[in-house]
C-alpha atoms as a PDB file:
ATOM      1  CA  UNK A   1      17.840 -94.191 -16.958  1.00  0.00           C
ATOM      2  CA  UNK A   2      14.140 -95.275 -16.805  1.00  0.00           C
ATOM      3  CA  UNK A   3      13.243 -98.374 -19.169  1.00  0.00           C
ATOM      4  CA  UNK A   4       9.659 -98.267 -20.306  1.00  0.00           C
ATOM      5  CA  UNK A   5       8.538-102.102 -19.989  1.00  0.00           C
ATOM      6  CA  UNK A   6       5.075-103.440 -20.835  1.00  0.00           C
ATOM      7  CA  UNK A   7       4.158-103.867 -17.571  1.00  0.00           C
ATOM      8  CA  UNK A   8       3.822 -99.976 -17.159  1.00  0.00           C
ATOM      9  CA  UNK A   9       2.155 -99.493 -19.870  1.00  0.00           C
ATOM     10  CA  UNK A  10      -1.852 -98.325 -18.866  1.00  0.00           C
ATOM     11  CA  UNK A  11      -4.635 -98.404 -21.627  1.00  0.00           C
ATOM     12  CA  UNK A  12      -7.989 -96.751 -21.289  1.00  0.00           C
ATOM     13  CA  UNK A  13      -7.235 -94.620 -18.130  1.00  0.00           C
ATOM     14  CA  UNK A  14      -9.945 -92.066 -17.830  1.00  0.00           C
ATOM     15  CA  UNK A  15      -9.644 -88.502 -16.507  1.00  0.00           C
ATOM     16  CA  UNK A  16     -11.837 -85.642 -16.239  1.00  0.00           C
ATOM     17  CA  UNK A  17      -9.162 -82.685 -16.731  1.00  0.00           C
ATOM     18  CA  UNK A  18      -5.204 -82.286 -16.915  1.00  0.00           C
ATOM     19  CA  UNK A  19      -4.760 -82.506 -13.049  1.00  0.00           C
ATOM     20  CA  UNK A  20      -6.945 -84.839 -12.862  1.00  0.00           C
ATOM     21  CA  UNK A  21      -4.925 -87.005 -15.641  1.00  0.00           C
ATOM     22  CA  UNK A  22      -1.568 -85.859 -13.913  1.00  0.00           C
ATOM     23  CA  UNK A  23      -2.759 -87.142 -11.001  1.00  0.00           C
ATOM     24  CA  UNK A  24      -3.717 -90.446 -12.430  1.00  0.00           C
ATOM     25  CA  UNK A  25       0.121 -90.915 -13.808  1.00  0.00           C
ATOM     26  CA  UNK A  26       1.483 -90.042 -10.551  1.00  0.00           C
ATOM     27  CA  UNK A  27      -0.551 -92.968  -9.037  1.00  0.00           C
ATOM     28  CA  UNK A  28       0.487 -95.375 -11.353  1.00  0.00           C
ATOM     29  CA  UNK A  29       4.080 -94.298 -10.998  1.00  0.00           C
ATOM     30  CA  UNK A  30       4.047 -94.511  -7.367  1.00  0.00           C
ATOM     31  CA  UNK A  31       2.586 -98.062  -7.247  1.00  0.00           C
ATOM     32  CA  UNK A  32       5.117 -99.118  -9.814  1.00  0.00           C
ATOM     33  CA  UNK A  33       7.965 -97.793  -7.003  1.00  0.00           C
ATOM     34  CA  UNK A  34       9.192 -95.355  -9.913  1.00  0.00           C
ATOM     35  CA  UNK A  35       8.300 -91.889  -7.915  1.00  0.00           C
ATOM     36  CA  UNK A  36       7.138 -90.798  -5.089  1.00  0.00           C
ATOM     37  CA  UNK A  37       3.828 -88.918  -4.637  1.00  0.00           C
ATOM     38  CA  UNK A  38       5.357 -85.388  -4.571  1.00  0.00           C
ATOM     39  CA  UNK A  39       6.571 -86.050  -8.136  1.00  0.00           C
ATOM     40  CA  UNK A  40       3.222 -84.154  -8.730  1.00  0.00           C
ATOM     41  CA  UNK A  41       4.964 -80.933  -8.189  1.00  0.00           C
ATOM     42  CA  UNK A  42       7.310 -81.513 -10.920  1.00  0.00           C
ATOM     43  CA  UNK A  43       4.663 -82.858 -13.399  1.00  0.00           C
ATOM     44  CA  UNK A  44       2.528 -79.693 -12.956  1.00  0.00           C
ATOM     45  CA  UNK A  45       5.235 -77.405 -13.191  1.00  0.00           C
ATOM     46  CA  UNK A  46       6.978 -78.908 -16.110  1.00  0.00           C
ATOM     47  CA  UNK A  47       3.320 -78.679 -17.664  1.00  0.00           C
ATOM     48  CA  UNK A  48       3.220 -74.759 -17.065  1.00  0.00           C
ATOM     49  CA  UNK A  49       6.827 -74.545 -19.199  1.00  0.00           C
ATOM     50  CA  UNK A  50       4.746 -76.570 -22.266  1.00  0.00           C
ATOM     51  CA  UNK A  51       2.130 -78.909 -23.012  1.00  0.00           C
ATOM     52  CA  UNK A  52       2.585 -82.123 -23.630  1.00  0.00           C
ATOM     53  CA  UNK A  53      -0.561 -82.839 -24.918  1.00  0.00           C
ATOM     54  CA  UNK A  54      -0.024 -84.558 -29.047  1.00  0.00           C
ATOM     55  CA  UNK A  55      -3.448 -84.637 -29.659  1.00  0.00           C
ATOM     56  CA  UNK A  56      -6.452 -87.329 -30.152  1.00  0.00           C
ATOM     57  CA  UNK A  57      -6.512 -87.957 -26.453  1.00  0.00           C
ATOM     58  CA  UNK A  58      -2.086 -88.620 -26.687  1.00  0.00           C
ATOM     59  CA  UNK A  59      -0.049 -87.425 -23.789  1.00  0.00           C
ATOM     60  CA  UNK A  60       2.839 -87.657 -22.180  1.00  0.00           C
ATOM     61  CA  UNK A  61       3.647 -85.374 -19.355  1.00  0.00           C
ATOM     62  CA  UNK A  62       6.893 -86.229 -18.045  1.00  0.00           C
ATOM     63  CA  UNK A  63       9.257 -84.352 -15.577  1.00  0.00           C
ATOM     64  CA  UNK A  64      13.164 -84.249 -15.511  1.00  0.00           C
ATOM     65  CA  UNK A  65      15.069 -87.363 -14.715  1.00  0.00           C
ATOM     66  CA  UNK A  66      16.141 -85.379 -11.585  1.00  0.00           C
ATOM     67  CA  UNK A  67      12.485 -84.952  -9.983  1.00  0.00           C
ATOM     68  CA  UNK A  68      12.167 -88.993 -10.321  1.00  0.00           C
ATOM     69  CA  UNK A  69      14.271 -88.832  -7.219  1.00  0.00           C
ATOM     70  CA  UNK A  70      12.035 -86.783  -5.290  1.00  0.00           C
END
């Protein structure tokens, strides 16, 4: 199971539009050594299922545990 620690925590990341933002995540992911870059696919199609947008500027698009291998 993935642990959230501080250290992956990002404040005041910036993005013009969802894939834009998506994108962003998947960076931060992959230089963390959490994902690998095609975990994109999975964001953006979990995202088409439902939004997981909470408001005042609060995401948190997430996958499945099982695309965190891909």
């Amino acid at each position: 199971m993935l642990a959230l620690d501080i250290q992956h925590v990002r404040m005041k990341q910036h993005a013009t539009d969802k894939a834009q933002a998506l994108q962003c995540l998947v960076d931060i992911l992959v230089e963390d050594q959490l994902v690998t870059p095609d975990y994109i696919h999975g964001l953006t199609g979990r995202e088409q299922q439902s939004a997981t947008y909470l408001g005042q500027g609060i995401a948190i698009p997430h996958g499945t545990p099982q695309l965190c291998d891909s």
